[in-house]
Protein backbone atom coordinates (compact mmCIF):
# COMPACT_ATOMS: atom_id res chain seq x y z
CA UNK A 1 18.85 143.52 5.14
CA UNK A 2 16.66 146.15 3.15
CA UNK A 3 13.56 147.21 4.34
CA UNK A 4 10.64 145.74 3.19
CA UNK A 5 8.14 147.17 0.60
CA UNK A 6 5.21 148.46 2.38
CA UNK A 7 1.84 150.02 1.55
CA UNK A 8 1.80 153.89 2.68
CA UNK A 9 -2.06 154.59 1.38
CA UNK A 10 -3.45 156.24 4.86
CA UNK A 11 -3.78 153.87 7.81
CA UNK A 12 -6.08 154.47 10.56
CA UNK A 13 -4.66 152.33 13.99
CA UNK A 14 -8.37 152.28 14.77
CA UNK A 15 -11.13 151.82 11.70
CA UNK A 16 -13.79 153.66 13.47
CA UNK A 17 -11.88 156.32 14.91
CA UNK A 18 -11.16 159.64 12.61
CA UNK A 19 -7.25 160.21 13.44
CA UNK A 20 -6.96 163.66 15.17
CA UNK A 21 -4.45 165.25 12.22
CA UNK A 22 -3.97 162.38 9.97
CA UNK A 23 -0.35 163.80 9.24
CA UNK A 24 1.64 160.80 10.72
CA UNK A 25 -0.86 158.01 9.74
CA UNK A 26 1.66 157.10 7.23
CA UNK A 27 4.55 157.22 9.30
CA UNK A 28 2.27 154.40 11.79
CA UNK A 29 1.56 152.09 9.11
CA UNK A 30 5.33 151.99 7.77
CA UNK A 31 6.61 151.66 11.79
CA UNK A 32 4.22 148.89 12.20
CA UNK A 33 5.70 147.31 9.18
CA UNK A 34 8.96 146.96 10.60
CA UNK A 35 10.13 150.18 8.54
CA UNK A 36 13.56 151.17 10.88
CA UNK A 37 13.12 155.00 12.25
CA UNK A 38 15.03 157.14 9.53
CA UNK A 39 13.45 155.36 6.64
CA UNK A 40 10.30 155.67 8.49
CA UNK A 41 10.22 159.56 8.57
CA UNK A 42 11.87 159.74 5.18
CA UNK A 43 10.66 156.81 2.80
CA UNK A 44 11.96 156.67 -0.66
CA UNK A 45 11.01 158.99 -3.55
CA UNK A 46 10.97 161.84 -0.89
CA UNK A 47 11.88 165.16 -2.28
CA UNK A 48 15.89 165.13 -1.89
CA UNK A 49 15.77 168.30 0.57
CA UNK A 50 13.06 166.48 3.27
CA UNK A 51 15.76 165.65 6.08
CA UNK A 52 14.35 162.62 8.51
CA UNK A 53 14.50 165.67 11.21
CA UNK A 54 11.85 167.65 9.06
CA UNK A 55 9.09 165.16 10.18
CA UNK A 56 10.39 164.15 13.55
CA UNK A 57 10.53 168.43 14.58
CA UNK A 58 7.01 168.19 13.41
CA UNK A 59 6.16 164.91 15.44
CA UNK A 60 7.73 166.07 18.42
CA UNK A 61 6.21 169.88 18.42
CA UNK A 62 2.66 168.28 18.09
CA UNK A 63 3.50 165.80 20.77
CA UNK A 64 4.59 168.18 23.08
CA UNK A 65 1.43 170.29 22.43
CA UNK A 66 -0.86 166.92 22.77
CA UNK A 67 1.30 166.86 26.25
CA UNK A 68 0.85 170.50 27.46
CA UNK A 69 -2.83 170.38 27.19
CA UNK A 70 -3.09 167.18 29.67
CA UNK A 71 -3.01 167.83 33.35
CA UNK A 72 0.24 166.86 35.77
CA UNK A 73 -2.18 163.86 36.82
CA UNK A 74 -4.19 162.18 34.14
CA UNK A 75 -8.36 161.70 34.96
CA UNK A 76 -8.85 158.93 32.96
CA UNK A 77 -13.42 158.53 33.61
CA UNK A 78 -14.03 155.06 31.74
CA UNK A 79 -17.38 154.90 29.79
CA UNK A 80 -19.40 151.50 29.98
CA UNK A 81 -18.44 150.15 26.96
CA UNK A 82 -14.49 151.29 27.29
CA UNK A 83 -11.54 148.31 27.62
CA UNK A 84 -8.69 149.66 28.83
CA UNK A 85 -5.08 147.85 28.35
CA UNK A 86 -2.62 148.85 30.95
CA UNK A 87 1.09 148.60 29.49
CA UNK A 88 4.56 148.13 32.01
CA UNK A 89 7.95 148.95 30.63
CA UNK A 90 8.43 148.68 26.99
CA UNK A 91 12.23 149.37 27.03
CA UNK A 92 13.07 149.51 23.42
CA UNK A 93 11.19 146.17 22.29
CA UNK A 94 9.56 147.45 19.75
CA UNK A 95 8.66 143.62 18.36
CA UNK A 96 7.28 142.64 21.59
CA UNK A 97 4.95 145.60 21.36
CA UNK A 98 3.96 145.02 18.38
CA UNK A 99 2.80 141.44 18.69
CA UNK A 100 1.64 141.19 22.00
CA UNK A 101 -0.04 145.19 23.15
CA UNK A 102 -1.11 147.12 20.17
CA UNK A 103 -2.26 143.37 18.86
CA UNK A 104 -4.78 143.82 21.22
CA UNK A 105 -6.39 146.08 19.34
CA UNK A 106 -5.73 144.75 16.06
CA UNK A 107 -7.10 141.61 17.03
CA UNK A 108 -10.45 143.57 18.10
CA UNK A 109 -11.01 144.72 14.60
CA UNK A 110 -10.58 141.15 13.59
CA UNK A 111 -13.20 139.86 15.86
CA UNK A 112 -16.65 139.77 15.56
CA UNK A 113 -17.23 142.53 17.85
CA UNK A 114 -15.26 145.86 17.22
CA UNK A 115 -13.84 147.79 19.78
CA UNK A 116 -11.39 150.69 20.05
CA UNK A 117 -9.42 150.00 23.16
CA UNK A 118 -7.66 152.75 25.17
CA UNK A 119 -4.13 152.10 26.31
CA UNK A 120 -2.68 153.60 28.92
CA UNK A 121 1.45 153.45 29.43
CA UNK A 122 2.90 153.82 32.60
CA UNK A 123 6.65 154.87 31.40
CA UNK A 124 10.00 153.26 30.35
CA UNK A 125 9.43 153.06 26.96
CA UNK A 126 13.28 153.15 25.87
CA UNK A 127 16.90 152.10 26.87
CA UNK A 128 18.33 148.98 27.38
CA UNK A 129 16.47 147.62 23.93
CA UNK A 130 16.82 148.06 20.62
CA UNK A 131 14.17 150.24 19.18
CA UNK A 132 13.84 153.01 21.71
CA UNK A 133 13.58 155.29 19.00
CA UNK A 134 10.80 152.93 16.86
CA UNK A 135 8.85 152.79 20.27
CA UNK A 136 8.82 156.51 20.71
CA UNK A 137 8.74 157.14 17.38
CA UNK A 138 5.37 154.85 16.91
CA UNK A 139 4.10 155.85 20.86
CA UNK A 140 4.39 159.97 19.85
CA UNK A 141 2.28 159.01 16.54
CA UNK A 142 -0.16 157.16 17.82
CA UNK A 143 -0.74 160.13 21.15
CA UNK A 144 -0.77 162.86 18.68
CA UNK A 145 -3.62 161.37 16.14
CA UNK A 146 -5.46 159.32 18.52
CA UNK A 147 -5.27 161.77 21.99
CA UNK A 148 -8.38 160.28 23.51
CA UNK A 149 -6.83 156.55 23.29
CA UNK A 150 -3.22 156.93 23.59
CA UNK A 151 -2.05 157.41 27.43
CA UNK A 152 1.40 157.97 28.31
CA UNK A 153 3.00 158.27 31.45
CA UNK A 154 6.61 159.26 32.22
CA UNK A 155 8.95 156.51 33.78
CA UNK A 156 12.30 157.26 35.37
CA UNK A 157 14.02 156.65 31.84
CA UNK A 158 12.16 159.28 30.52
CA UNK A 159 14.59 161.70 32.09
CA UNK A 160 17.73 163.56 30.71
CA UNK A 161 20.65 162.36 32.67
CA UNK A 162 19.03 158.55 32.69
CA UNK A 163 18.11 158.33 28.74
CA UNK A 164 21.73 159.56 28.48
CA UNK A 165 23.75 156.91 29.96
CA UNK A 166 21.46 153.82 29.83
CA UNK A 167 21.18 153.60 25.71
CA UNK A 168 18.98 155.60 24.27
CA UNK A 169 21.60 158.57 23.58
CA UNK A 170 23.92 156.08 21.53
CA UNK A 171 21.02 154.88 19.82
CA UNK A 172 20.33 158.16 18.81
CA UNK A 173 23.47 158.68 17.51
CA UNK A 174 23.41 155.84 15.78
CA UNK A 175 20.20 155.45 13.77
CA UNK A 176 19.93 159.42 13.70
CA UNK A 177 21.69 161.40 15.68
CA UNK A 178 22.46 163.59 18.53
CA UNK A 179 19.85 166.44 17.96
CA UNK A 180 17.05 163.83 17.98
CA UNK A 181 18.17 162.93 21.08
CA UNK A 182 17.37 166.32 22.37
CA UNK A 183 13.83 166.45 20.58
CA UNK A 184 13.24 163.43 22.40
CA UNK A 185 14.37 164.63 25.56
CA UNK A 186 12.20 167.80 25.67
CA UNK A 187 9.13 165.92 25.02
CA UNK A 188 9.99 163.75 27.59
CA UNK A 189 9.33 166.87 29.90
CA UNK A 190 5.70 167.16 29.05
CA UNK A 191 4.91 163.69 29.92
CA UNK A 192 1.97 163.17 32.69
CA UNK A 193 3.33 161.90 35.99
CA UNK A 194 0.17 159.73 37.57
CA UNK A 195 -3.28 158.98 36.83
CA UNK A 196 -6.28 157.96 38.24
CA UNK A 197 -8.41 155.54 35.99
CA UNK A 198 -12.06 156.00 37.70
CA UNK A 199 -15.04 153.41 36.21
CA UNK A 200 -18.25 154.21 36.24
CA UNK A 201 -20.20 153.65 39.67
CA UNK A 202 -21.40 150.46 40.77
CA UNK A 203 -25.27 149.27 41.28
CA UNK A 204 -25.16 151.08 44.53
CA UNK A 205 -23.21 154.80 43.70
CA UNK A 206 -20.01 153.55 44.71
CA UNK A 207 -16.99 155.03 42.59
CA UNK A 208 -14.52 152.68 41.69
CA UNK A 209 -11.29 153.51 40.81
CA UNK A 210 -7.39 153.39 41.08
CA UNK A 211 -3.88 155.00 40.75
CA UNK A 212 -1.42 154.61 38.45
CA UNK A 213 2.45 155.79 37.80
CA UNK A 214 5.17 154.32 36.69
CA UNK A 215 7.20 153.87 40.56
CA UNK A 216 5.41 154.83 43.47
CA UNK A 217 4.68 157.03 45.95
CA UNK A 218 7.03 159.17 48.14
CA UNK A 219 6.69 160.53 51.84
CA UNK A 220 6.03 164.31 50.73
CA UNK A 221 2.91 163.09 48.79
CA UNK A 222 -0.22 163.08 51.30
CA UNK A 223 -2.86 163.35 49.35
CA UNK A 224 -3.39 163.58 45.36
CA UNK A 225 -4.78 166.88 44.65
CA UNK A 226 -1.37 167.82 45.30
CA UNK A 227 -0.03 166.54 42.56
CA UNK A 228 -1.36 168.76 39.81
CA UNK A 229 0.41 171.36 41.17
CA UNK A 230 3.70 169.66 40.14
CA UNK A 231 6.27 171.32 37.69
CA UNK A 232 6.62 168.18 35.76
CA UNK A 233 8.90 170.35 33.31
CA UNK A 234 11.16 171.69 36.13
CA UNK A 235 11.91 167.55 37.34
CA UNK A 236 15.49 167.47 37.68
CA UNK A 237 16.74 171.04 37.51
CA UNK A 238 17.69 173.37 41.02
CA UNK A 239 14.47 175.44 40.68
CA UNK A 240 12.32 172.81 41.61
CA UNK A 241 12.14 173.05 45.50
CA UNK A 242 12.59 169.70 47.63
CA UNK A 243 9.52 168.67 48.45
CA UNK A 244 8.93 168.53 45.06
CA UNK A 245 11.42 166.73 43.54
CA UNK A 246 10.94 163.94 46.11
CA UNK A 247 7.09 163.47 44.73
CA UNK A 248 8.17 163.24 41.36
CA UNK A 249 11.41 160.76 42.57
CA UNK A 250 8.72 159.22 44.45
CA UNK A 251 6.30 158.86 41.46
CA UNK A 252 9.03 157.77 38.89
CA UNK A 253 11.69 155.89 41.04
CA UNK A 254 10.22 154.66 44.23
CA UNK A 255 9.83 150.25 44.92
CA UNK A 256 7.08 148.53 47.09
CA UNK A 257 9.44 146.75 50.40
CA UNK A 258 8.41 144.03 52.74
CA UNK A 259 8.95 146.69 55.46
CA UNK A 260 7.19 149.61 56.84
CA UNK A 261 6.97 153.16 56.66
CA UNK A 262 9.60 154.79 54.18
CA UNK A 263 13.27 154.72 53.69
CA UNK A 264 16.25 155.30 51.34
CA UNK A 265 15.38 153.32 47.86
CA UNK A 266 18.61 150.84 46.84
CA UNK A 267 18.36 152.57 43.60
CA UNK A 268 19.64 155.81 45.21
CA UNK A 269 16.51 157.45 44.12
CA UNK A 270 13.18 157.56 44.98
CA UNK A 271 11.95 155.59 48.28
CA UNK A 272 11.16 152.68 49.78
CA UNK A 273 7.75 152.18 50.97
CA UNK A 274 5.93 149.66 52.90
CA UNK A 275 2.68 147.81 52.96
CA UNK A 276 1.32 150.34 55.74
CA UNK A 277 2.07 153.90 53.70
CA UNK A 278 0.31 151.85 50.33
CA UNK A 279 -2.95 151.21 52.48
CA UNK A 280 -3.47 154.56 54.10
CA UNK A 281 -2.87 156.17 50.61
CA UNK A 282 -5.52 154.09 48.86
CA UNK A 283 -7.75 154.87 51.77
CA UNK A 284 -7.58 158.34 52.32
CA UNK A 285 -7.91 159.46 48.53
CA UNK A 286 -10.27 156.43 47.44
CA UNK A 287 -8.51 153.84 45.53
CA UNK A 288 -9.09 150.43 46.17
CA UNK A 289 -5.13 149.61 44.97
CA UNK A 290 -1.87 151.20 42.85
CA UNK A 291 -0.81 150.08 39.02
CA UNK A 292 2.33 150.24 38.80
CA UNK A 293 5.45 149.41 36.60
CA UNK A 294 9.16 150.08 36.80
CA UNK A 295 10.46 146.57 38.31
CA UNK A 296 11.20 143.27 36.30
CA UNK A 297 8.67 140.45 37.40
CA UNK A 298 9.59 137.17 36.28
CA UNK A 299 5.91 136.21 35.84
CA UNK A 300 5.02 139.65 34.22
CA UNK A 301 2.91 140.69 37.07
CA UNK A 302 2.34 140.83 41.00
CA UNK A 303 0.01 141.43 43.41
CA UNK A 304 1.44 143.08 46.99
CA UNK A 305 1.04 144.73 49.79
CA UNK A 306 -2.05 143.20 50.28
CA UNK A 307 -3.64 143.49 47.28
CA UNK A 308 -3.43 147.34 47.49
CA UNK A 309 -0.33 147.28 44.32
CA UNK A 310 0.51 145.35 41.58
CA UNK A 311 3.51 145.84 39.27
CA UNK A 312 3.01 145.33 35.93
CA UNK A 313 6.42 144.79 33.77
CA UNK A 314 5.77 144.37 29.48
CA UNK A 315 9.30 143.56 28.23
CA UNK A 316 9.54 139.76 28.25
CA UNK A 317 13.39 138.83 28.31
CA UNK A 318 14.37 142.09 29.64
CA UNK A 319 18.02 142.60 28.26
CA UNK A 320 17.91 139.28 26.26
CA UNK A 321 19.15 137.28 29.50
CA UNK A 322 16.40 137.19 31.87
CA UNK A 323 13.99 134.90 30.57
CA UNK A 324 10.99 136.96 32.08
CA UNK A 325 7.38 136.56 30.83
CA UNK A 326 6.33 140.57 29.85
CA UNK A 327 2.75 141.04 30.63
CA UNK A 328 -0.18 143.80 30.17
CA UNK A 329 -3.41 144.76 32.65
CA UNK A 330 -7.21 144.53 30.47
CA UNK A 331 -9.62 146.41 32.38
CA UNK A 332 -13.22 145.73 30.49
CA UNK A 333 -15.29 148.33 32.33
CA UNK A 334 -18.44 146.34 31.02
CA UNK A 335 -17.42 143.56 33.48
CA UNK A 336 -17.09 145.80 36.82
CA UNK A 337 -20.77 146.95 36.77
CA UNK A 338 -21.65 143.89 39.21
CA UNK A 339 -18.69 143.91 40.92
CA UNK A 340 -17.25 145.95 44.50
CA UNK A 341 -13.83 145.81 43.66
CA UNK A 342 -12.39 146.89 39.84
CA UNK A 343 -10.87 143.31 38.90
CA UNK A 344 -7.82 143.60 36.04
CA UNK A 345 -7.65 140.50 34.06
CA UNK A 346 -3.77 139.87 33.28
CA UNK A 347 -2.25 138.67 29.62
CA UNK A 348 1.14 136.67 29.59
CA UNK A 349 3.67 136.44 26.79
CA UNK A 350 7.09 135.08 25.74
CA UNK A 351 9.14 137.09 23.83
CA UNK A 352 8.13 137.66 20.42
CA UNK A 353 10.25 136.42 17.37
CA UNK A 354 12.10 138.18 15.28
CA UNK A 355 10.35 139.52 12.28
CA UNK A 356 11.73 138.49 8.91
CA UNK A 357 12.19 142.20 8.13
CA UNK A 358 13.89 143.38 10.77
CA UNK A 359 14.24 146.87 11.73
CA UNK A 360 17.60 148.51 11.11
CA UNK A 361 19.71 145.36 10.71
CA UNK A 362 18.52 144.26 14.25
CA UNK A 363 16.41 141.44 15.37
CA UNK A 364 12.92 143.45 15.73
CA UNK A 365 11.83 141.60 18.99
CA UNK A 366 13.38 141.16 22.28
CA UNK A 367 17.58 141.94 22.03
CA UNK A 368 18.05 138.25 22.81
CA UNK A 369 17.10 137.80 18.48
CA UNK A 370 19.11 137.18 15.65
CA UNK A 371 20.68 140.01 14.02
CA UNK A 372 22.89 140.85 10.76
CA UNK A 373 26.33 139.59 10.91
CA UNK A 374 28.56 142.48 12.49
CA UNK A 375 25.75 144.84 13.88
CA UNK A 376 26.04 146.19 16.73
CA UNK A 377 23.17 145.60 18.81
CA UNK A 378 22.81 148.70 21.61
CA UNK A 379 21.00 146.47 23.75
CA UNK A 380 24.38 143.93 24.50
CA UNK A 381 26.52 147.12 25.49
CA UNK A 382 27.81 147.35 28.61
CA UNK A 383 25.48 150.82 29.53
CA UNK A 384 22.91 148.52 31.16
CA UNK A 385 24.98 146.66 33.10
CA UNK A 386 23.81 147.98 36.71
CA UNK A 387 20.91 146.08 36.62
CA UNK A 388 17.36 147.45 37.78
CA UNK A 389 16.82 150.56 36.64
């Protein structure tokens, strides 16, 4: 199936927002018209020497500088008038992004009243779907031109040895190949590891606010000022000491139990952690509860421990077989002012359908959709058969 024509005239994700560089908003507005990755960084009538790796070492050299200048731990201090959309796993459904989380804005500008949300991702945004590198691809754009919108957070797939075995290398390989991989990889090092999203203080000088990452937390992590000093480069290599590699294990890997204290996580990373460990964090450092991602939920979201965590998980039909609603997190700030406790209103969605120009000869939604006879669809394979990473 050929891709479809598109306009390329500059496209600005946000109309009353100035992109940052405005040398990728032409690579946005041909991903978001279902324009498959190597097409997209090389569209026809390109001078025969631009390579699609001439604009992705460009992409991925101003991502990683968009990266470097953003602390370990992400301060995210809301305005009045912000709206903040908090986005679960993605996992290579670039359709179901499409349609149901960046719509959000789209459907702002549409609306009477205008308003230029601020997303903030809390990790897995490839592997295990189809259009890892469309996701990142489109993500890495959107971070470099619009820095004060675009959050992104680093999940557990967003790590050398995981991205390698769970789809995203073959993709690679496929689409481009094996040196994109790497780019990939090495931005993948620069990616924040938490964040605190703080709103603006109540009618009586209270501060409101909450933590987010994409797992959890870990024993070694008392307190959050810690955190900063994190080698979030280092993650996964013997010069990082112990106690730090457990917070960032804890951070990335680490599942809410119906037990106490910490142990040993199933996953055979990351921890355990009960009900007890989530309270007396959000207490002693000020949150009223922990975002956080990482696990399929067949409703899209759940509340826990209490009401001191919720998950949020945004790839509906994870795999194509689960039959999972995907859901996203709105936090309008305007509607806290009254209010004690920060209250996140929750969105719900099916999968998305396939678009009728689909991305690379795949169905451009969930991996469940139709595809072209005799393509091989890197979501099926058998690389994400240990389910629950």
């Amino acid at each position: 199936m050929s891709a479809p024509t598109v306009d390329t005239a500059d496209f600005s994700f946000y109309n009353t927002v100035a992109a940052n560089k405005s040398k990728y908003v032409k690579l946005i507005s041909r991903l978001l018209n279902n324009v498959g990755a190597r097409e997209a960084l090389v569209p026809e009538g390109s001078d025969s020497d631009v390579t699609f790796s001439t604009l992705l070492d460009e992409l991925c050299k101003d991502a990683e500088e968009t990266l470097k200048a953003e602390p370990v731990m992400l301060n995210l201090e809301l305005a009045s008038d912000d709206t903040l959309v908090i986005v679960g796993d993605v996992h290579g459904q670039f359709r179901d992004m499409q349609e149901h989380i960046l719509s959000v804005q789209r459907d702002a500008e549409d609306g009477k009243e205008k308003k230029n949300h601020k997303f903030l991702f809390l990790g897995d945004y490839v592997d295990r779907g189809p259009h890892g590198i469309e996701v990142m691809l489109l993500l890495l754009a959107l971070k470099v031109e619009y820095p004060s919108h675009i959050f992104l957070l680093r999940g557990n797939h967003e790590e050398t040895q995981t991205c390698r075995v769970y789809g995203f290398l073959q993709e690679c390989r496929t689409k481009l190949d094996v040196e994109a991989w790497s780019k990939f990889v090495e931005v993948f090092r620069y990616l924040p590891l938490a964040a605190a999203v703080i709103c603006p203080n109540d009618t009586k000088g209270n501060q409101k606010q909450f933590f987010c990452a994409h797992g959890g937390l870990s024993p070694e992590i008392n307190g959050v000022a810690v955190l900063q000093f994190l080698d979030r480069c280092e993650y996964g290599s013997a010069m990082l000491d112990t106690s730090s590699s457990d917070m960032i294990d804890g951070l990335l890997w680490s599942d809410p139990s119906d037990g106490e204290g910490f142990r040993m996580n199933f996953r055979g990373c990351g921890f355990q952690f009960g009900a007890d460990s989530t309270r007396r964090f959000c207490e002693e450092n000020g949150f009223q509860f922990i975002c956080r991602a990482h696990q399929m939920i067949r409703e899209g979201f759940k509340w826990d421990h209490d009401n001191f965590l919720v998950t949020v998980f945004s790839a509906p039909n994870y795999c194509g077989i689960n039959d999972n609603l995907g859901a996203i997190a709105i936090l309008d700030v305007a509607k806290q002012h009254e209010k004690e406790k920060i209250e996140l209103e929750f969105r719900e969605f099916s999968s998305a359908p396939a678009s009728p120009c689909s991305i690379f000869g795949l169905g451009a939604g969930s991996p469940s959709t139709v595809q072209e006879p005799g393509a091989k669809n890197p979501a099926m394979q058998d690389y994400f058969a240990a389910d629950g990473l």
